[in-house]
PDB file of N, CA and C in Angstrom:
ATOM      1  N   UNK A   1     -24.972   3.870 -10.016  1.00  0.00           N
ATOM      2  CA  UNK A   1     -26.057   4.640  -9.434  1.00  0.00           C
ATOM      3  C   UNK A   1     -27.169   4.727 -10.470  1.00  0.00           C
ATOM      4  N   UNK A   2     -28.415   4.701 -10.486  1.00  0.00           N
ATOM      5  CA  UNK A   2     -29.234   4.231 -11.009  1.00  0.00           C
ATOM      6  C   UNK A   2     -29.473   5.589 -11.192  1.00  0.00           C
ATOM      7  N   UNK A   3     -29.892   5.846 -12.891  1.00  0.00           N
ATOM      8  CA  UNK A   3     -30.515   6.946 -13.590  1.00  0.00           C
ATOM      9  C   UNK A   3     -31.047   8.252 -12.472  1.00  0.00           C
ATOM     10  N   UNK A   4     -32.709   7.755 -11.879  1.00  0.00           N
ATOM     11  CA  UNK A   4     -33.351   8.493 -11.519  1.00  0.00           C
ATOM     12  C   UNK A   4     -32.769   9.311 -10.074  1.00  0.00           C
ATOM     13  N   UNK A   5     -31.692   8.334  -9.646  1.00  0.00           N
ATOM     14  CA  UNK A   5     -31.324   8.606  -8.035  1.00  0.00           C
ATOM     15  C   UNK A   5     -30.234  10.237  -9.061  1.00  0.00           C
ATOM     16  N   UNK A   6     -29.965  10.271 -10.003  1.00  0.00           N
ATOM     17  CA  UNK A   6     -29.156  11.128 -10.449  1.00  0.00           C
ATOM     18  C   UNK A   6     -29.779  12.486 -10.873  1.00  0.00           C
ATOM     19  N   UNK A   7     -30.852  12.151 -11.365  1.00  0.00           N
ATOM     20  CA  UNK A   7     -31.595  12.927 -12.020  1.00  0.00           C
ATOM     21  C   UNK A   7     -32.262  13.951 -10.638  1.00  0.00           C
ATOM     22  N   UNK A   8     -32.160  12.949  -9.746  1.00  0.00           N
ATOM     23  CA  UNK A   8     -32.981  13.734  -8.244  1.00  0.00           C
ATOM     24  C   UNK A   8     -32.042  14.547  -7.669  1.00  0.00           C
ATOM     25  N   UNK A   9     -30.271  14.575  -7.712  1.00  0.00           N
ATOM     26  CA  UNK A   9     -29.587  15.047  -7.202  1.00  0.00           C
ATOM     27  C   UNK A   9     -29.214  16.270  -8.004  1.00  0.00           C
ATOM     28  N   UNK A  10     -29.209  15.991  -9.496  1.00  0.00           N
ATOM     29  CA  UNK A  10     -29.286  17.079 -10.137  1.00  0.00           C
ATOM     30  C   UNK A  10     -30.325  18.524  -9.961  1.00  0.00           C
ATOM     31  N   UNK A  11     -31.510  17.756 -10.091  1.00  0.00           N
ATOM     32  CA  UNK A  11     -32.678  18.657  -9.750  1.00  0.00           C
ATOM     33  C   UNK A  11     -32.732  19.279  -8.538  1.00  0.00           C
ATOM     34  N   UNK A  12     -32.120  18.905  -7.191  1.00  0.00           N
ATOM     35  CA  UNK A  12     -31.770  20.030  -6.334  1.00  0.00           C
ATOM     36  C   UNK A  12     -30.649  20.742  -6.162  1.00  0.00           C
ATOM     37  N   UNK A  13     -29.380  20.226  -7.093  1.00  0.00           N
ATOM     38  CA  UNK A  13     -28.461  20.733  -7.153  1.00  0.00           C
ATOM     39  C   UNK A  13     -29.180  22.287  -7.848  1.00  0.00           C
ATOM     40  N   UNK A  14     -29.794  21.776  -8.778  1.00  0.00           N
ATOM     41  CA  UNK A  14     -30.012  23.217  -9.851  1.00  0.00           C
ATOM     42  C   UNK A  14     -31.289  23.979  -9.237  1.00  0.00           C
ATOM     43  N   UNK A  15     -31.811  23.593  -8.029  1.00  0.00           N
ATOM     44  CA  UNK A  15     -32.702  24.893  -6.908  1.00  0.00           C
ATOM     45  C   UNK A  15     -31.842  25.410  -6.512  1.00  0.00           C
ATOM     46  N   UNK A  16     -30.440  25.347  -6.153  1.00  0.00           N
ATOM     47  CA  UNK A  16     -29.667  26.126  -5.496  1.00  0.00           C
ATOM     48  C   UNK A  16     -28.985  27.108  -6.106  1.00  0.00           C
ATOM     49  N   UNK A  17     -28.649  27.876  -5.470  1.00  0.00           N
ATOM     50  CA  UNK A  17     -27.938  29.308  -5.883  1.00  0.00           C
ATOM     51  C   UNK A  17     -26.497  28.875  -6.321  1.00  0.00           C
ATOM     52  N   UNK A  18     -25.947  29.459  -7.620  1.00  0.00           N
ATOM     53  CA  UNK A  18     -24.812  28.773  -7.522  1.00  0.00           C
ATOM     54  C   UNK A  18     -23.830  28.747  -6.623  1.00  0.00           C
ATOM     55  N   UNK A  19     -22.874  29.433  -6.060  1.00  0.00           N
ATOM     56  CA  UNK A  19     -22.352  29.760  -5.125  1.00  0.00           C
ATOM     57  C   UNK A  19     -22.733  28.243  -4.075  1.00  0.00           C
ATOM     58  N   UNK A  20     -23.876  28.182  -3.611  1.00  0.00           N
ATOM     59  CA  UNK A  20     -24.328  27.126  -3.033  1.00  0.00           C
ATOM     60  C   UNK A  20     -23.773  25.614  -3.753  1.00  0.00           C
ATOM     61  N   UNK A  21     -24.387  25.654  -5.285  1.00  0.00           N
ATOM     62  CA  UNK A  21     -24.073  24.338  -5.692  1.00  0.00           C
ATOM     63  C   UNK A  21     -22.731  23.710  -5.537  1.00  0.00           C
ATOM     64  N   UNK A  22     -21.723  24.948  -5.806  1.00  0.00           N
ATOM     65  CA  UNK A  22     -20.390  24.663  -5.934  1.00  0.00           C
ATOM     66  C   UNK A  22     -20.067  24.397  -4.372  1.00  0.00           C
ATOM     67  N   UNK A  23     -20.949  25.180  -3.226  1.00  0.00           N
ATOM     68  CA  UNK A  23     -20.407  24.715  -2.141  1.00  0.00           C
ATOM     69  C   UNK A  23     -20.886  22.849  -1.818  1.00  0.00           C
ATOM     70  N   UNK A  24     -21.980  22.327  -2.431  1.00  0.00           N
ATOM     71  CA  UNK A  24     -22.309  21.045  -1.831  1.00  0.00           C
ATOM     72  C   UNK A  24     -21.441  20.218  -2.695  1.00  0.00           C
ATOM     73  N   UNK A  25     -21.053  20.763  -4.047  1.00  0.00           N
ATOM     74  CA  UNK A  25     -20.056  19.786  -4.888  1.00  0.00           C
ATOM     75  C   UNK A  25     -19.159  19.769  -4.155  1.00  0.00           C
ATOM     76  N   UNK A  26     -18.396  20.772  -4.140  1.00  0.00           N
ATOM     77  CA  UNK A  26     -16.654  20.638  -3.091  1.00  0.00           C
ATOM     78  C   UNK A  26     -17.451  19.477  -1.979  1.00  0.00           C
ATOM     79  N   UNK A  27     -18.351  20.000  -1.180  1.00  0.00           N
ATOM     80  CA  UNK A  27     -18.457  18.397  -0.369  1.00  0.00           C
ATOM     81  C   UNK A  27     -18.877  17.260  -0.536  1.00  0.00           C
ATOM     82  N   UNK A  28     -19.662  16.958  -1.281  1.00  0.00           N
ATOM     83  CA  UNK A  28     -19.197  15.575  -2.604  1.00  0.00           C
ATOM     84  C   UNK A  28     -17.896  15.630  -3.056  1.00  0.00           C
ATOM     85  N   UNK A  29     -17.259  15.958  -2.988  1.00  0.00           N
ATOM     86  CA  UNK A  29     -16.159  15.778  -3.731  1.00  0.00           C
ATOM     87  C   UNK A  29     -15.174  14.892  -2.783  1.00  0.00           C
ATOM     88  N   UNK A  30     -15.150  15.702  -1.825  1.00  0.00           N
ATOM     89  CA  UNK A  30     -14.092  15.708  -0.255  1.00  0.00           C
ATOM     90  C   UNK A  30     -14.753  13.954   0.159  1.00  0.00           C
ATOM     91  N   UNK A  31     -16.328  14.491   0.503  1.00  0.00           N
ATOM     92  CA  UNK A  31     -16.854  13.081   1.055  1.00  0.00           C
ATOM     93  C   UNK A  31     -16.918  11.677   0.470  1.00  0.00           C
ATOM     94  N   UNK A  32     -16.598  11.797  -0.918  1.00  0.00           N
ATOM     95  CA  UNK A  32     -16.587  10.585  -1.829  1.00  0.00           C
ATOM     96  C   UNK A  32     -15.310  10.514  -1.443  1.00  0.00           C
ATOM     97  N   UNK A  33     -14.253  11.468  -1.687  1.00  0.00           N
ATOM     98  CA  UNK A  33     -13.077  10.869  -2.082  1.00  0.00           C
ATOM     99  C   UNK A  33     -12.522  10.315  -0.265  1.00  0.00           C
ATOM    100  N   UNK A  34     -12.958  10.732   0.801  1.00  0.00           N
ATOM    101  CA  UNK A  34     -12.858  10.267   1.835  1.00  0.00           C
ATOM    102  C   UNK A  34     -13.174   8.870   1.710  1.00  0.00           C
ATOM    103  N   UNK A  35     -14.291   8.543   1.251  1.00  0.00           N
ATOM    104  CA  UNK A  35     -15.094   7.151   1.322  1.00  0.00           C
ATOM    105  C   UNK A  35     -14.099   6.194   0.317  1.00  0.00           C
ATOM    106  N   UNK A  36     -13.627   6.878  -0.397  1.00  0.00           N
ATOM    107  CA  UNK A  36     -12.812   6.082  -1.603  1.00  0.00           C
ATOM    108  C   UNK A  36     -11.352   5.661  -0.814  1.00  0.00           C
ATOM    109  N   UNK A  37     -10.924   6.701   0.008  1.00  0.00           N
ATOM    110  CA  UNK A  37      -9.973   5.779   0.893  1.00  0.00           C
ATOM    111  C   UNK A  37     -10.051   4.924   2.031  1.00  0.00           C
ATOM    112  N   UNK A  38     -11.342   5.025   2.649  1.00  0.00           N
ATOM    113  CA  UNK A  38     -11.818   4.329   3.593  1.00  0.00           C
ATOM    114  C   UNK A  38     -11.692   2.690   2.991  1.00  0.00           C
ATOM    115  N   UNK A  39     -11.921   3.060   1.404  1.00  0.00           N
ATOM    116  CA  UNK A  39     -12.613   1.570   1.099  1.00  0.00           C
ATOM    117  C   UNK A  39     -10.789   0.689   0.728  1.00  0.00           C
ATOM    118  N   UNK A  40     -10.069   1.944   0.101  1.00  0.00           N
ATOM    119  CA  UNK A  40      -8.633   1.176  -0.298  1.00  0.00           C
ATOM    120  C   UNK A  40      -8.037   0.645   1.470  1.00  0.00           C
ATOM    121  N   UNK A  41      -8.584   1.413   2.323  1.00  0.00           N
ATOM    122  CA  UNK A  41      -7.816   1.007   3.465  1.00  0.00           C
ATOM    123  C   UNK A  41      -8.194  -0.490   3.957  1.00  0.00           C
ATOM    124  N   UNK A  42      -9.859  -0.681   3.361  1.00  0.00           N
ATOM    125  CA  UNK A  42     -10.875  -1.776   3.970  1.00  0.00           C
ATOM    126  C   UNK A  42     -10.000  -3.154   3.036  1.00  0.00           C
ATOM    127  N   UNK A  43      -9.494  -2.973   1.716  1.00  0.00           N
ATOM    128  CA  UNK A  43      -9.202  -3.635   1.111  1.00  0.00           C
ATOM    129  C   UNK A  43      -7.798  -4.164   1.090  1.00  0.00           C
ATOM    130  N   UNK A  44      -7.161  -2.949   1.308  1.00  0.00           N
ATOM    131  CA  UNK A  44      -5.679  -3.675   2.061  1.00  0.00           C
ATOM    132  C   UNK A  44      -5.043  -4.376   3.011  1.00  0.00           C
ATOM    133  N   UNK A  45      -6.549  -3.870   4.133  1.00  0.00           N
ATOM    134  CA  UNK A  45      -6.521  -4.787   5.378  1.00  0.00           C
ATOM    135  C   UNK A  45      -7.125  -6.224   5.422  1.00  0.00           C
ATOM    136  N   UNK A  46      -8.419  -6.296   4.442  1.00  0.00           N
ATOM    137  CA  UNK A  46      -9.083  -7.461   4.234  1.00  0.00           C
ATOM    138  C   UNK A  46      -7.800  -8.305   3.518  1.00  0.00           C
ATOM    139  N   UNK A  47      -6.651  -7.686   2.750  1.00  0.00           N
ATOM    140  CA  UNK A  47      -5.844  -8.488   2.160  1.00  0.00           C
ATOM    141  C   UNK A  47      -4.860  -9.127   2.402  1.00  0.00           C
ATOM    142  N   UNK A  48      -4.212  -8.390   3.648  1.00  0.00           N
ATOM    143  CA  UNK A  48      -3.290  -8.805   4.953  1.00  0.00           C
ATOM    144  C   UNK A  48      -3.916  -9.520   5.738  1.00  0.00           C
ATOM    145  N   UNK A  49      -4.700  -9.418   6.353  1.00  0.00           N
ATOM    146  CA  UNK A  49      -5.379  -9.809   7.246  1.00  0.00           C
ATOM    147  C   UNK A  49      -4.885 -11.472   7.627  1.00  0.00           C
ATOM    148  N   UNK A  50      -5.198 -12.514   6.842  1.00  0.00           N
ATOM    149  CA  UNK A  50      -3.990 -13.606   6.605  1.00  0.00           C
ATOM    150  C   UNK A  50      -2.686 -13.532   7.338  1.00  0.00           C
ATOM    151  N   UNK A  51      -2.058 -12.780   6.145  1.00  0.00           N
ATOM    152  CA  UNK A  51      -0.710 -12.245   6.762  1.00  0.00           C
ATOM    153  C   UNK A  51      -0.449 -11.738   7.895  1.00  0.00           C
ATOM    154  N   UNK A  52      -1.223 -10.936   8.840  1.00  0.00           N
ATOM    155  CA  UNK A  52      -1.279 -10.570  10.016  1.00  0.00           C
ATOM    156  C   UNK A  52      -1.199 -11.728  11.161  1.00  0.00           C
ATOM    157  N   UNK A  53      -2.350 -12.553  10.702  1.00  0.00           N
ATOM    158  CA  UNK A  53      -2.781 -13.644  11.689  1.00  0.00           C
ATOM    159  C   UNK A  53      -1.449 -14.355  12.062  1.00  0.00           C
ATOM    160  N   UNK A  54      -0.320 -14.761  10.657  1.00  0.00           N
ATOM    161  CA  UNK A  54       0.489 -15.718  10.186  1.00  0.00           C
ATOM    162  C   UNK A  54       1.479 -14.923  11.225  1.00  0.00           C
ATOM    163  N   UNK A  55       1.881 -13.810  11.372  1.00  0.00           N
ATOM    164  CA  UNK A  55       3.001 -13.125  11.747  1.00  0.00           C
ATOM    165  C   UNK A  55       2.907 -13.284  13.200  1.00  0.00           C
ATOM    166  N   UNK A  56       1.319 -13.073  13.605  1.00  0.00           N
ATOM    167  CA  UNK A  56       0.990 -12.719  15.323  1.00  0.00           C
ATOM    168  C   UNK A  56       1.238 -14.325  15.757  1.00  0.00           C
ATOM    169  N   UNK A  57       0.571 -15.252  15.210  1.00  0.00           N
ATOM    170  CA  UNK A  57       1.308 -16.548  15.856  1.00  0.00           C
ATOM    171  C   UNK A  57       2.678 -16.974  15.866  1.00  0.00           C
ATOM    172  N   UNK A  58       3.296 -17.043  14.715  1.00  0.00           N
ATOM    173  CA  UNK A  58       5.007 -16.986  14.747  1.00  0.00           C
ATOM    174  C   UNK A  58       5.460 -16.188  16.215  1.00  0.00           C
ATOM    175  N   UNK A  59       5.158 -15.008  16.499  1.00  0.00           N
ATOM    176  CA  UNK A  59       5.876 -14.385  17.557  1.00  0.00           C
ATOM    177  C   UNK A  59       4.932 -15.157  18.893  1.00  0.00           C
ATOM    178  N   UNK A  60       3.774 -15.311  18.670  1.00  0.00           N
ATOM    179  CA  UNK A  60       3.531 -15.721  19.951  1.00  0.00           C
ATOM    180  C   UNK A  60       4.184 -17.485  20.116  1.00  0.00           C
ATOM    181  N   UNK A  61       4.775 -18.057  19.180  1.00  0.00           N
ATOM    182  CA  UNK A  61       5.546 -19.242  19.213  1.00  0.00           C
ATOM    183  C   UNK A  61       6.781 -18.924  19.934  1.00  0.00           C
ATOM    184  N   UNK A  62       7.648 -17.719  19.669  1.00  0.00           N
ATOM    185  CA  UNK A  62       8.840 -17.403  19.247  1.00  0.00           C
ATOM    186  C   UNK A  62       8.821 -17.170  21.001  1.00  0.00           C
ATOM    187  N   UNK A  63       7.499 -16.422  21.901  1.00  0.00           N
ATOM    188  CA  UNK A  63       7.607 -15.858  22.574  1.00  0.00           C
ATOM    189  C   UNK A  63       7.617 -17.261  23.835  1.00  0.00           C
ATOM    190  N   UNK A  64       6.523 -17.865  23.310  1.00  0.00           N
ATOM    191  CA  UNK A  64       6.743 -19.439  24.329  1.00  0.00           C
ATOM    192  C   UNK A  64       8.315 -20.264  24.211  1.00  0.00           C
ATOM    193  N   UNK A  65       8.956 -20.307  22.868  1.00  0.00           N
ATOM    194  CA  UNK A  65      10.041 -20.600  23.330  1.00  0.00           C
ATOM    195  C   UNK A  65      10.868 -19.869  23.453  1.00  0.00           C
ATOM    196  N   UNK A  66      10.633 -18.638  24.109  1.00  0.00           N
ATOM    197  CA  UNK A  66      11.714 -17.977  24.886  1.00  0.00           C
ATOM    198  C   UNK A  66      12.525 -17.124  23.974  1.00  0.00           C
ATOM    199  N   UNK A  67      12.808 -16.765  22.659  1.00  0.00           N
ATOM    200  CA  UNK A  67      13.480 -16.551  21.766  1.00  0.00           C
ATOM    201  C   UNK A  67      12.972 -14.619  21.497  1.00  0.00           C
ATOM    202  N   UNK A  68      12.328 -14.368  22.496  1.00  0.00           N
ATOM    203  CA  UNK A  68      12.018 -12.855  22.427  1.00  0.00           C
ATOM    204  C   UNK A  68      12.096 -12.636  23.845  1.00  0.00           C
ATOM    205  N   UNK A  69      12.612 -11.299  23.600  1.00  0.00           N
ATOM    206  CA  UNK A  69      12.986 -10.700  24.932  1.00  0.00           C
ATOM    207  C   UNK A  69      11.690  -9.453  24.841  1.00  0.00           C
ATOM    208  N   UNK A  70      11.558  -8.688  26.276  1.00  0.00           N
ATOM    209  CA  UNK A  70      11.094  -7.514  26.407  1.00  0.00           C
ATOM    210  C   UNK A  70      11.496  -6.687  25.780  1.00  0.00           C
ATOM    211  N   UNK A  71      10.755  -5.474  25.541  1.00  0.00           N
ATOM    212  CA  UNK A  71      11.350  -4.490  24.973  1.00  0.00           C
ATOM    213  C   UNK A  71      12.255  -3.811  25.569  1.00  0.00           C
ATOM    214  N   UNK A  72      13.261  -3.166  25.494  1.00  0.00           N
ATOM    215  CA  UNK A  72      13.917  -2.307  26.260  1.00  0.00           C
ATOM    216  C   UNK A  72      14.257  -0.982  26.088  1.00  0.00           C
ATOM    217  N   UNK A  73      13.262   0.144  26.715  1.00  0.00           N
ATOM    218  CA  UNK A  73      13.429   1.464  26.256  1.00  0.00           C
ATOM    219  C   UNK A  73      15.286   2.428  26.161  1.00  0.00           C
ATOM    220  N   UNK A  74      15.560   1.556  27.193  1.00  0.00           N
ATOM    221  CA  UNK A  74      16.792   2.361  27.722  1.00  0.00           C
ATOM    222  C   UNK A  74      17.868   1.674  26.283  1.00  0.00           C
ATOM    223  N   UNK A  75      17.964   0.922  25.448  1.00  0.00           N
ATOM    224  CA  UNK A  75      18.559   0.304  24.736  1.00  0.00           C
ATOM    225  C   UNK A  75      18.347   0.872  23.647  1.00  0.00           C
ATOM    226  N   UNK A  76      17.418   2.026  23.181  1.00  0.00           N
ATOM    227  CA  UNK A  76      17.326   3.236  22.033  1.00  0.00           C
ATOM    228  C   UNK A  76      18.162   4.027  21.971  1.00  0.00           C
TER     229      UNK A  76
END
């Protein structure tokens, strides 16, 4: 994050009452760290993703030759 974009967030952090500041930090806090799992989720899936493809054709092979059955609820 580039210097000045910091310096700007600071400077309205510190117009606010404290009470206030600490309330917009806790939501920086929450909202980054939300975004920070959004991104591990983006990256685990971008990493499977391969692997996904590889698995969904195997069964749709498995399923043309006959070698999978329906599911069967009553069989739980």
């Amino acid at each position: 994050m580039k210097c000045t974009t910091l310096n700007t967030i600071n400077k309205m952090l510190e117009s606010l009452p404290e009470n206030k500041q600490e309330q917009v930090l806790n939501h920086l806090y929450n909202y980054i760290t939300e975004l920070q799992g959004e991104i591990k989720w983006d990256l685990l899936f971008k990493n499977s993703e391969k692997e996904i493809s590889r698995i969904a054709r195997e069964v749709k092979e498995e399923i043309k030759k006959g070698n999978i059955e329906d599911f069967d609820y009553d069989r739980l």
